[in-house]
Structures are given as C-alpha cells and as structure tokens.
PDB file of N, CA and C in Angstrom:
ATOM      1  N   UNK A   1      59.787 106.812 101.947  1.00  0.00           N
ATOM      2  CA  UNK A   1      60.860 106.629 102.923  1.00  0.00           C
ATOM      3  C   UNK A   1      61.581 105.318 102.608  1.00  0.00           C
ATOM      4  N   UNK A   2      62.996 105.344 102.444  1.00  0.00           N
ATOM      5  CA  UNK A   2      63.855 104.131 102.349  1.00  0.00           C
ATOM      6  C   UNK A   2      63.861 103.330 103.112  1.00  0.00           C
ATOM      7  N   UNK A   3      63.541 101.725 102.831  1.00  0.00           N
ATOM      8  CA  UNK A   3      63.904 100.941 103.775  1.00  0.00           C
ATOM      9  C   UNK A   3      65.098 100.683 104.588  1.00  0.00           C
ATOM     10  N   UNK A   4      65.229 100.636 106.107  1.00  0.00           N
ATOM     11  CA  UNK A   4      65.723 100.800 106.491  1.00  0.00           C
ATOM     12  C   UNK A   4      66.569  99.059 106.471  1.00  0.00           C
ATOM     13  N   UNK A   5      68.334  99.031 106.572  1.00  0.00           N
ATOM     14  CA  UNK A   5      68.606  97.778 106.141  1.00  0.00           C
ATOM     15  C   UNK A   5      68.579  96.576 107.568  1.00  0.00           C
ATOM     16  N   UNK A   6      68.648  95.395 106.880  1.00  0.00           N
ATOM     17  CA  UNK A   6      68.571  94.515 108.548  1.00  0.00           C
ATOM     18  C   UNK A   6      69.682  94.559 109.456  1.00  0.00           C
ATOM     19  N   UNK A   7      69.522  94.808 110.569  1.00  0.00           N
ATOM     20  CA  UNK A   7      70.486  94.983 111.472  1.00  0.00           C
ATOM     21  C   UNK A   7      71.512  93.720 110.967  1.00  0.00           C
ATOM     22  N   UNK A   8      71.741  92.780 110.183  1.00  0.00           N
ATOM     23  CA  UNK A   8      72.792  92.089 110.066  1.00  0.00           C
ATOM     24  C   UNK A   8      73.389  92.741 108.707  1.00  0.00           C
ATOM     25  N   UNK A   9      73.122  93.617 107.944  1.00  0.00           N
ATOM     26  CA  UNK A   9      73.741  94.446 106.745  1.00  0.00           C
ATOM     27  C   UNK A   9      74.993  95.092 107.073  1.00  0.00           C
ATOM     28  N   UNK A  10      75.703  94.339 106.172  1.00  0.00           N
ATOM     29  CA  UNK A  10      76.690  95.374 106.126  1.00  0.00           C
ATOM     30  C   UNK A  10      77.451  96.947 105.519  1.00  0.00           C
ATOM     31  N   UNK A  11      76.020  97.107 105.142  1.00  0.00           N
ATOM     32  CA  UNK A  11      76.093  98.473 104.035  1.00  0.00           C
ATOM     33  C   UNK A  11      76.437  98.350 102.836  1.00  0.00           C
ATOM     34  N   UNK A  12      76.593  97.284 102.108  1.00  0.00           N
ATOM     35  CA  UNK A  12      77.409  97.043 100.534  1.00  0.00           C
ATOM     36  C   UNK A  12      76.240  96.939  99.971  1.00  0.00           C
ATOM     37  N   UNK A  13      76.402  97.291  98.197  1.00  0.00           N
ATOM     38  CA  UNK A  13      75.487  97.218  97.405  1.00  0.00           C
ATOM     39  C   UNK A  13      74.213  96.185  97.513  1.00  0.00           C
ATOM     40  N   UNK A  14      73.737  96.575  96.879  1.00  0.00           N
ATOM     41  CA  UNK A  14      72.264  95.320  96.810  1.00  0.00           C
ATOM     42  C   UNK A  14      72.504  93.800  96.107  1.00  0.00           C
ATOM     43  N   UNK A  15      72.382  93.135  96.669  1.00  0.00           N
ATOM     44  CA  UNK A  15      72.707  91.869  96.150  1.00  0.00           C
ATOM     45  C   UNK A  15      70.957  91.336  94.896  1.00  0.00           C
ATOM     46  N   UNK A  16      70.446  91.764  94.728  1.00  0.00           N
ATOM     47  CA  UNK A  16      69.417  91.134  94.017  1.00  0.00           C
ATOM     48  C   UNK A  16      69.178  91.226  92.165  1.00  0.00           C
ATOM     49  N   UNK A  17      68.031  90.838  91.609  1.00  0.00           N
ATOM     50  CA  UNK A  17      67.976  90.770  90.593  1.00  0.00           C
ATOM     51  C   UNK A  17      67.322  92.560  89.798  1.00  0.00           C
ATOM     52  N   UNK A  18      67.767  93.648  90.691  1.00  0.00           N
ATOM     53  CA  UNK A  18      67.782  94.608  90.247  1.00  0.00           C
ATOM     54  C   UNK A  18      68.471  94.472  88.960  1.00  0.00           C
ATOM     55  N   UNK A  19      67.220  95.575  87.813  1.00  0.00           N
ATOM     56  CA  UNK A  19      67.319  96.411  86.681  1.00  0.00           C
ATOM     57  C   UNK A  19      67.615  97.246  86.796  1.00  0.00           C
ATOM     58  N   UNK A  20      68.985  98.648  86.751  1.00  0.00           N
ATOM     59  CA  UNK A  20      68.782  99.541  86.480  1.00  0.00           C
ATOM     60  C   UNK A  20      70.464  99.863  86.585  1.00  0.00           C
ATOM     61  N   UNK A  21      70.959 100.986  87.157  1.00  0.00           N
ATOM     62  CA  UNK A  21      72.549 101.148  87.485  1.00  0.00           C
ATOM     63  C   UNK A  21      72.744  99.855  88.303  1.00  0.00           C
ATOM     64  N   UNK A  22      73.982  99.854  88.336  1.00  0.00           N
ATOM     65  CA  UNK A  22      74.508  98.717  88.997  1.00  0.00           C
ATOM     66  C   UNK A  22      74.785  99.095  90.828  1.00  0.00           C
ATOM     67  N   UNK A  23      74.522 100.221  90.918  1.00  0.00           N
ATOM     68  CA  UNK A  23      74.421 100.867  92.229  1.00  0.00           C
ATOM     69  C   UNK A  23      73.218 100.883  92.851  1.00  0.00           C
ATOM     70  N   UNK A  24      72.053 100.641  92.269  1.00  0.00           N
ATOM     71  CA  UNK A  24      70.719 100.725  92.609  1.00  0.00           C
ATOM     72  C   UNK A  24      70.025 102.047  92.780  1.00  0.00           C
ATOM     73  N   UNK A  25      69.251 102.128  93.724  1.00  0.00           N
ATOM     74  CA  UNK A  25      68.710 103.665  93.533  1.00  0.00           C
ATOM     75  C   UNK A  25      69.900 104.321  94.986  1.00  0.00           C
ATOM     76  N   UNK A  26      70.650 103.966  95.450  1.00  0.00           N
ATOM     77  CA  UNK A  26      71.710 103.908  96.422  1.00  0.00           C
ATOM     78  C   UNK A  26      72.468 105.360  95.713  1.00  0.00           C
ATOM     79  N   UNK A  27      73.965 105.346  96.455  1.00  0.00           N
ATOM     80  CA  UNK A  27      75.327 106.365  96.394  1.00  0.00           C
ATOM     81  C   UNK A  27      76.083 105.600  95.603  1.00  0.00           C
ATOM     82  N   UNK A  28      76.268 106.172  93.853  1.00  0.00           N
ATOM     83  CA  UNK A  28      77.000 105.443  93.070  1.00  0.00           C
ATOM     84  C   UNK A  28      78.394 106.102  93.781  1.00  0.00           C
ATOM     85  N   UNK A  29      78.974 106.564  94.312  1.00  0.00           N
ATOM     86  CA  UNK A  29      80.416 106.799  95.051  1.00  0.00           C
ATOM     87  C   UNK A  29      80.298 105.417  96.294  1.00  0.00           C
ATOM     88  N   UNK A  30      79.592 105.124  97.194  1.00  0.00           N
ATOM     89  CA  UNK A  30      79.267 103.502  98.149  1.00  0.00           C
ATOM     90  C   UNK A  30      79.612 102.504  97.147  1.00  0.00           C
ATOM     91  N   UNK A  31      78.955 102.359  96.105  1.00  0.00           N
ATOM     92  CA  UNK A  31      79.002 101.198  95.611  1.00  0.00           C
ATOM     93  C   UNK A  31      80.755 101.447  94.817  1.00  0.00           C
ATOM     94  N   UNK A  32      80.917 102.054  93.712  1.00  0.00           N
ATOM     95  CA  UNK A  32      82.048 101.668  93.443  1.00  0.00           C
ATOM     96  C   UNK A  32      83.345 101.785  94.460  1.00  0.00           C
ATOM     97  N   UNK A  33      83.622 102.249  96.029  1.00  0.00           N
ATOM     98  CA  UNK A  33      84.120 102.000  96.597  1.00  0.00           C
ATOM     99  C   UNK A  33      84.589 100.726  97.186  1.00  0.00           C
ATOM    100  N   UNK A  34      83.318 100.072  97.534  1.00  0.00           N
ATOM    101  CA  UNK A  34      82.599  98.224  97.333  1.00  0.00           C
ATOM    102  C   UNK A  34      83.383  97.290  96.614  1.00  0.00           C
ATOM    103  N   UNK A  35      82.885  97.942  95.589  1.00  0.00           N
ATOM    104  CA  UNK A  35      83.402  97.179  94.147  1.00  0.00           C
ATOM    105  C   UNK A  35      85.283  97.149  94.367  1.00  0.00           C
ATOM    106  N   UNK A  36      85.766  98.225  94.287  1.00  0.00           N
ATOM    107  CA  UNK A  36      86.962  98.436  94.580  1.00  0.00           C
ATOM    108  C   UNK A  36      87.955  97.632  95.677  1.00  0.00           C
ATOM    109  N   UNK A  37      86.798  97.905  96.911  1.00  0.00           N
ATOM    110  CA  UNK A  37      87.332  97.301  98.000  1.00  0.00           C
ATOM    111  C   UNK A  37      87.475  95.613  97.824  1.00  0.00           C
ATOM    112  N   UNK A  38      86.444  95.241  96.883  1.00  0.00           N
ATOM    113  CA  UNK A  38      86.111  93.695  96.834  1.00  0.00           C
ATOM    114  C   UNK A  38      87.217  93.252  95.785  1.00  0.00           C
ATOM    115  N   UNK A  39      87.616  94.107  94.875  1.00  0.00           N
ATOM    116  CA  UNK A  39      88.597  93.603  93.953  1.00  0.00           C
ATOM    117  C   UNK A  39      89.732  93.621  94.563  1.00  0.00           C
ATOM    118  N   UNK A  40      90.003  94.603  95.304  1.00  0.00           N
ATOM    119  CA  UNK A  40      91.499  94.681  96.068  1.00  0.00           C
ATOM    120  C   UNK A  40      91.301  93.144  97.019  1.00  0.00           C
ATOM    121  N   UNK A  41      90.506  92.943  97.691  1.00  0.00           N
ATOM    122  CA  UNK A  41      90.623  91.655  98.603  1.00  0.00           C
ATOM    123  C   UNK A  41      90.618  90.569  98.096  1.00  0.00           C
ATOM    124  N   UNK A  42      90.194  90.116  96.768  1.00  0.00           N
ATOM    125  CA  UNK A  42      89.765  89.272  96.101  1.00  0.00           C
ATOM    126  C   UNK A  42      90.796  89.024  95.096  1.00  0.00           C
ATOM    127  N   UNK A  43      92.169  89.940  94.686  1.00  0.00           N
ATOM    128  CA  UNK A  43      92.845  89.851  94.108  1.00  0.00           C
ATOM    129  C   UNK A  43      93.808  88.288  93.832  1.00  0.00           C
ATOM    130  N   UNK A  44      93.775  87.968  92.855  1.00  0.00           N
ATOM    131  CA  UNK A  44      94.553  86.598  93.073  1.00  0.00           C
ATOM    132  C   UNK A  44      95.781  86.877  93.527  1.00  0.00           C
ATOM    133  N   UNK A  45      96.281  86.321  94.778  1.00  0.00           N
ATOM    134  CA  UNK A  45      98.183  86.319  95.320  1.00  0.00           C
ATOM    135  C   UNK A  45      98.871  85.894  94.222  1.00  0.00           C
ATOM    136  N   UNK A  46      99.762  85.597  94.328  1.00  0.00           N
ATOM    137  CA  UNK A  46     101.114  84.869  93.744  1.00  0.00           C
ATOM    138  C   UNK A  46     100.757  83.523  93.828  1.00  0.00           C
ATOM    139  N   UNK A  47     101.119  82.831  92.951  1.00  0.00           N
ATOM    140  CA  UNK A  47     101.109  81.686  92.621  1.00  0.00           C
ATOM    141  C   UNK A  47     101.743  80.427  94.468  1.00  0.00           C
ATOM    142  N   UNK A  48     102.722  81.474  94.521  1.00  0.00           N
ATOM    143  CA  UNK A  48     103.544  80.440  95.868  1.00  0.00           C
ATOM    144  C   UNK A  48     101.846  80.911  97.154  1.00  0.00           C
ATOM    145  N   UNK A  49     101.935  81.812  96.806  1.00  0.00           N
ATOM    146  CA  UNK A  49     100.801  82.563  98.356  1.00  0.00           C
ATOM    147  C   UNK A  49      99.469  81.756  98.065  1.00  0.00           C
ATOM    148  N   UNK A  50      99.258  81.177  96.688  1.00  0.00           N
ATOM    149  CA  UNK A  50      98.282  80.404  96.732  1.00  0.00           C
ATOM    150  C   UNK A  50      97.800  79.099  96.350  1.00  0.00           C
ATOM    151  N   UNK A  51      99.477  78.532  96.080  1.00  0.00           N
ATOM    152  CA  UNK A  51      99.479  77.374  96.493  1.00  0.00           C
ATOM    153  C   UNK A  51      99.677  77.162  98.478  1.00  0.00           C
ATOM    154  N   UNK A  52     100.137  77.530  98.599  1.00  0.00           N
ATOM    155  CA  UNK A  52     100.238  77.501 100.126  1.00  0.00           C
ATOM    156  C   UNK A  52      98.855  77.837 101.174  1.00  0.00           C
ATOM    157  N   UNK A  53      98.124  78.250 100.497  1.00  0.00           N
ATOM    158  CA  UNK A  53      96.887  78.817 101.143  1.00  0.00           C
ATOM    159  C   UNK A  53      95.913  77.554 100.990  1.00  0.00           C
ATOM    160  N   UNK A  54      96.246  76.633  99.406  1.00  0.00           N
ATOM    161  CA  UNK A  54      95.538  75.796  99.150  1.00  0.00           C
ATOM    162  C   UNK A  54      96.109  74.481 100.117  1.00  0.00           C
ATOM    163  N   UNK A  55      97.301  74.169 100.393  1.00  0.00           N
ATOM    164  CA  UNK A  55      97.492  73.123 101.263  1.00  0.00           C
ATOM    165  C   UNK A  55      96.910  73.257 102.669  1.00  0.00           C
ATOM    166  N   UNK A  56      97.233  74.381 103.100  1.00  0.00           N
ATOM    167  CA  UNK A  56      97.113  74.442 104.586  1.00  0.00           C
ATOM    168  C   UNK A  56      95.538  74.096 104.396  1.00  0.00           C
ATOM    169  N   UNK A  57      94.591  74.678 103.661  1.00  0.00           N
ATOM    170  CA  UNK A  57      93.044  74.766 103.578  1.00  0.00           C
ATOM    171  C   UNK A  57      92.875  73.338 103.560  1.00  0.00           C
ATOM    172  N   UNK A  58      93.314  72.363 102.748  1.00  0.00           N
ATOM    173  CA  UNK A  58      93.262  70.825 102.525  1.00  0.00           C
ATOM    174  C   UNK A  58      93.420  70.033 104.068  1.00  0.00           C
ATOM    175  N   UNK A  59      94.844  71.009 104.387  1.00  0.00           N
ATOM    176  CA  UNK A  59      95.389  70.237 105.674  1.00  0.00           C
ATOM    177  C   UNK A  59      93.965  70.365 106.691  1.00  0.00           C
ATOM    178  N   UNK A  60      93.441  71.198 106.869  1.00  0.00           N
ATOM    179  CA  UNK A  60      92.453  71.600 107.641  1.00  0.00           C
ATOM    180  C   UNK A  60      90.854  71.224 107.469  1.00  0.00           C
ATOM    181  N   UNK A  61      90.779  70.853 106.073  1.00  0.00           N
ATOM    182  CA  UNK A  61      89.444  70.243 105.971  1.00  0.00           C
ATOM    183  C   UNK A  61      88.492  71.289 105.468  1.00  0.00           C
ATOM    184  N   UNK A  62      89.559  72.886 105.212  1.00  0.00           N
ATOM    185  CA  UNK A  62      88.434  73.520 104.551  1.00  0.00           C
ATOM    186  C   UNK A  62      88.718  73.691 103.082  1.00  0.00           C
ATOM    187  N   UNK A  63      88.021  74.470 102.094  1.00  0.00           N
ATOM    188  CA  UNK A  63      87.797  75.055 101.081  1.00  0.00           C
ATOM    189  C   UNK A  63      88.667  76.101 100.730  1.00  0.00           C
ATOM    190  N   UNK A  64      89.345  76.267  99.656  1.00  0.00           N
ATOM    191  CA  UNK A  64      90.465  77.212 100.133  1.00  0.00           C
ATOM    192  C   UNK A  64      89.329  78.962 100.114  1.00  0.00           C
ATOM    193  N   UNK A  65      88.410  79.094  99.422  1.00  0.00           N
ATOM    194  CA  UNK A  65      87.339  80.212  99.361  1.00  0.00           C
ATOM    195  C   UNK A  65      87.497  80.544 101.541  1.00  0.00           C
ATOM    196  N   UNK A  66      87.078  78.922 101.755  1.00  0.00           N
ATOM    197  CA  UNK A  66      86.748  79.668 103.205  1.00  0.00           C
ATOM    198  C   UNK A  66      88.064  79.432 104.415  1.00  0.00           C
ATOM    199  N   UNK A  67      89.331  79.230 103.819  1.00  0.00           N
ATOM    200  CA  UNK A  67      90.576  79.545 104.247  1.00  0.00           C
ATOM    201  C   UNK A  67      90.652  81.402 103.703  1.00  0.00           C
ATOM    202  N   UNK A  68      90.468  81.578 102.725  1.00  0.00           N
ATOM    203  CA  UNK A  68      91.128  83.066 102.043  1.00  0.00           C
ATOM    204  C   UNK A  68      90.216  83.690 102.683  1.00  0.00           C
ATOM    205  N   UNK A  69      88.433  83.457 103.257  1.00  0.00           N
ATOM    206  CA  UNK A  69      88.130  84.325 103.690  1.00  0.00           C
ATOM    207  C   UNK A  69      88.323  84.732 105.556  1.00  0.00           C
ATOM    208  N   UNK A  70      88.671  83.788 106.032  1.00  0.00           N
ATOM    209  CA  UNK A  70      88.992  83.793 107.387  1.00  0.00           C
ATOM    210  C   UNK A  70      90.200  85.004 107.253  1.00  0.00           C
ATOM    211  N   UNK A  71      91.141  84.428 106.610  1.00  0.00           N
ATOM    212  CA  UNK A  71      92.262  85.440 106.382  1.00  0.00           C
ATOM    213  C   UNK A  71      92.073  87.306 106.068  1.00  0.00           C
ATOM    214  N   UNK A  72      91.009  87.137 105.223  1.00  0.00           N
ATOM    215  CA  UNK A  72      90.074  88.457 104.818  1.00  0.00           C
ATOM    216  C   UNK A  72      89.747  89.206 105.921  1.00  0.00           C
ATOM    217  N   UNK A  73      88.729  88.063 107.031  1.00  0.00           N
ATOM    218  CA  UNK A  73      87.770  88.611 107.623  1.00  0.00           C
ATOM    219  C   UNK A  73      88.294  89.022 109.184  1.00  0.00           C
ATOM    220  N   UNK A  74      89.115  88.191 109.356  1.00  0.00           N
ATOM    221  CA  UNK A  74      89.945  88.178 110.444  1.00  0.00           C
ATOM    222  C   UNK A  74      91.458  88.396 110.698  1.00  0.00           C
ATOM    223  N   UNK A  75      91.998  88.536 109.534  1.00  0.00           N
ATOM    224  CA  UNK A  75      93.726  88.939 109.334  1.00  0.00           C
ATOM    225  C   UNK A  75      94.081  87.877 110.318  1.00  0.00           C
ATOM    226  N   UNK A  76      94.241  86.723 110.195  1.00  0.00           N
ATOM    227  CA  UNK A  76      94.823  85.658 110.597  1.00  0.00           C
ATOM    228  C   UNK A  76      94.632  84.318 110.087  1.00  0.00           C
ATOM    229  N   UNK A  77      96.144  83.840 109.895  1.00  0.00           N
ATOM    230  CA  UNK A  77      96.103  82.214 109.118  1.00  0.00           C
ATOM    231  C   UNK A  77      95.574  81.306 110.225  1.00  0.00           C
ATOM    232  N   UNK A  78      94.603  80.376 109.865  1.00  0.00           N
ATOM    233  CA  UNK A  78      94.064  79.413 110.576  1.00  0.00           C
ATOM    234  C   UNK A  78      95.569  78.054 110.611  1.00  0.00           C
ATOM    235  N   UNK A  79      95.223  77.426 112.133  1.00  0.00           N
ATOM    236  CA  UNK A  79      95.989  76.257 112.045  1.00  0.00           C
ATOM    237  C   UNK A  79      95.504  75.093 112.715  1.00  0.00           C
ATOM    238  N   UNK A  80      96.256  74.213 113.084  1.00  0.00           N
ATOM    239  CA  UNK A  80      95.351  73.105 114.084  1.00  0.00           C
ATOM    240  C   UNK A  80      95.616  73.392 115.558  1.00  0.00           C
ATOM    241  N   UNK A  81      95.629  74.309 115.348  1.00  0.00           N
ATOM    242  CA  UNK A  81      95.621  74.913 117.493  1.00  0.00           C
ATOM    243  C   UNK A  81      94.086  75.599 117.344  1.00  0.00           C
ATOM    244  N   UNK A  82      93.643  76.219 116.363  1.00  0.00           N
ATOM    245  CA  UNK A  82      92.106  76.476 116.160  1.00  0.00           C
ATOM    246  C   UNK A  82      91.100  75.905 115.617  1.00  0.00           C
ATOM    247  N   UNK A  83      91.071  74.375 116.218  1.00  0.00           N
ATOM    248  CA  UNK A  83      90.215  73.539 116.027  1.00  0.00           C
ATOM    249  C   UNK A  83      88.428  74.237 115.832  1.00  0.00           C
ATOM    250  N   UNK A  84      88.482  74.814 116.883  1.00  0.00           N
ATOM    251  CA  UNK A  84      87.102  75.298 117.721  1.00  0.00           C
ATOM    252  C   UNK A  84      86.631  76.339 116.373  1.00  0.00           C
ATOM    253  N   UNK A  85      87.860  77.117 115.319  1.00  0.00           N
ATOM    254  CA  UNK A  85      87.126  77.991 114.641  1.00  0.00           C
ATOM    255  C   UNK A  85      86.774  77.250 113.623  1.00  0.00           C
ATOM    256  N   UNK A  86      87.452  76.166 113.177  1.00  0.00           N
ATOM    257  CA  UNK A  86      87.623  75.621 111.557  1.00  0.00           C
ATOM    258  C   UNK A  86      86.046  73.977 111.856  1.00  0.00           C
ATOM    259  N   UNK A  87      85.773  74.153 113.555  1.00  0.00           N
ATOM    260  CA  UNK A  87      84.498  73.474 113.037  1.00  0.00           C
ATOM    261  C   UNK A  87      83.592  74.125 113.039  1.00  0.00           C
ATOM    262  N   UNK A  88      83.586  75.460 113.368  1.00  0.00           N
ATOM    263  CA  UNK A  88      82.315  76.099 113.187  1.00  0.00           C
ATOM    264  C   UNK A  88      82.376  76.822 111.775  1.00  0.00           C
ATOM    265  N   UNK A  89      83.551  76.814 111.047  1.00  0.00           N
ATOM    266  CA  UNK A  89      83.155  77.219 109.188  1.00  0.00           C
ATOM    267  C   UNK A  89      82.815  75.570 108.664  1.00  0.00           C
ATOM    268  N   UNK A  90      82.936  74.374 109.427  1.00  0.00           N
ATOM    269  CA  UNK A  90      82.299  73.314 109.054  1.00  0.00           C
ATOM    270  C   UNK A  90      81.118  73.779 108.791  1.00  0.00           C
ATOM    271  N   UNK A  91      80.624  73.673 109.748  1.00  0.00           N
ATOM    272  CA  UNK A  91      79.059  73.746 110.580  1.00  0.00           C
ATOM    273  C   UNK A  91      78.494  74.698 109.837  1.00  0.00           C
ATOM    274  N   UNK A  92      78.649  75.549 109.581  1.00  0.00           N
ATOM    275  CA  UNK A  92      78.161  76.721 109.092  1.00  0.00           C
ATOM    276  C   UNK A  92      78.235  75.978 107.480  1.00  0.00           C
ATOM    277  N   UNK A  93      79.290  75.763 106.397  1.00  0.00           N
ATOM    278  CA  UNK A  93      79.265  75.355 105.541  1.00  0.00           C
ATOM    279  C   UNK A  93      77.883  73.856 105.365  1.00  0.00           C
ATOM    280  N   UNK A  94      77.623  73.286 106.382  1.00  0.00           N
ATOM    281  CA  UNK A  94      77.032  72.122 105.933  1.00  0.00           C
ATOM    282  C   UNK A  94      75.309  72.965 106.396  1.00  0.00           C
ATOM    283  N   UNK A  95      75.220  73.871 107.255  1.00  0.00           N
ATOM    284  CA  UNK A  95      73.507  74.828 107.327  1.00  0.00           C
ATOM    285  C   UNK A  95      73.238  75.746 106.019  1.00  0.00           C
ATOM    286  N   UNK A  96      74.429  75.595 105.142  1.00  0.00           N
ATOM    287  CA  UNK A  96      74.453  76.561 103.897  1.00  0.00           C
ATOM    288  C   UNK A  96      74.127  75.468 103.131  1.00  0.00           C
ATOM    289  N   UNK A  97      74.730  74.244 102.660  1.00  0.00           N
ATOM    290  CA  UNK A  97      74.328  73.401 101.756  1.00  0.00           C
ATOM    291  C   UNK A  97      72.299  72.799 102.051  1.00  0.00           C
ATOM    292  N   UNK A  98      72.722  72.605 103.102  1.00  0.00           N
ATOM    293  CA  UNK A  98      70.962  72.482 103.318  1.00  0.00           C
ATOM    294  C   UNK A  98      69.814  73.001 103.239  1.00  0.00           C
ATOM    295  N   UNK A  99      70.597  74.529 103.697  1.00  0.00           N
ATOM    296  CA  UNK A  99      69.298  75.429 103.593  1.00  0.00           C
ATOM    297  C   UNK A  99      69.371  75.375 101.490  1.00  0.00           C
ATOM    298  N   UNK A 100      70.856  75.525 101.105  1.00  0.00           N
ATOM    299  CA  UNK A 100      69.421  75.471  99.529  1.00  0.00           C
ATOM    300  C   UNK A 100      68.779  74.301  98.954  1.00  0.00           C
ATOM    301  N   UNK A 101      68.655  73.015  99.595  1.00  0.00           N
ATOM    302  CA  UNK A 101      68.009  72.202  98.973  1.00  0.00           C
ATOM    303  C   UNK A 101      66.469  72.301 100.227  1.00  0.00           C
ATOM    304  N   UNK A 102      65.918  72.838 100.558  1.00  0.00           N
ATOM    305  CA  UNK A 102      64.852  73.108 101.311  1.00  0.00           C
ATOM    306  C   UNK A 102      63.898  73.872 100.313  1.00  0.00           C
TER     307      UNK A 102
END
C-alpha cells in the first residue's frame, strides 16, 4: 500500500535522491504536467519585467526569488502598504537559514 502524502503536500513529484524515472514509481502524465507547469511559471520575463521586479524586491528588503514567488503564489505585486506580509517572508526566510545550520 502507497504511502499516503503529508497533509502539507502538494501533490508534485518527489523531491528526493530517487534512482529511477524521473517521475518515480508515481503518474508519468502528474509529473510532466509539474514539470511543465513549473517551467511556464518560472519562465524568465522580459528584461524591463525583471528589472522592475528586482527594484521593487530591493525596495522592500526582499530577494527578488521571494518577490517573483509572492507574485506566483498569490497573483499580486507586494508594496509598502503590506508591511505585515513582507515581514513574515522575513521571518520565514531567517527559520530557513537556521534550520540548515542545525
């Protein structure tokens, strides 16, 4: 019987040091959908769409990775009227640096 995934999964391929297809023992149609979906989001913009993505991210104190993904995850540009969201991708960014030196 398949393990069942952790209620925080989002159904996408296996992230680990699996040998074998690149789909795992999974639905090679799931995974290259994945794959697909991740290249379409991940696509580099235009040069102007990402210089501009990179200032505002500076202006704000984040990373432009976690400016492009707010935008991803939430279809909305962050600004300084959303203080309250851009310290909790702080916060979250500085429990990520720690947890890997533990």
């Amino acid at each position: 019987m398949p393990r069942r995934p952790k209620r925080s999964h989002n159904g996408g391929p296996p992230l680990t040091d699996y040998v074998g297809p690149p789909w795992g023992e999974g639905d090679a149609y799931l995974f290259l959908a994945w794959r697909a979906a991740h290249d379409k989001a991940w696509k580099a913009p235009s040069q102007a769409i990402m210089l501009m993505r990179l200032e505002r991210a500076e202006r704000l104190g984040l990373t432009y990775e976690e400016y492009t993904l707010e935008i991803l995850e939430r279809g909305r540009h962050l600004g300084e009227e959303d203080a309250e969201r851009i310290a909790e991708i702080r916060r979250a960014r500085r429990r990520k640096r720690h947890s890997h030196f533990e």
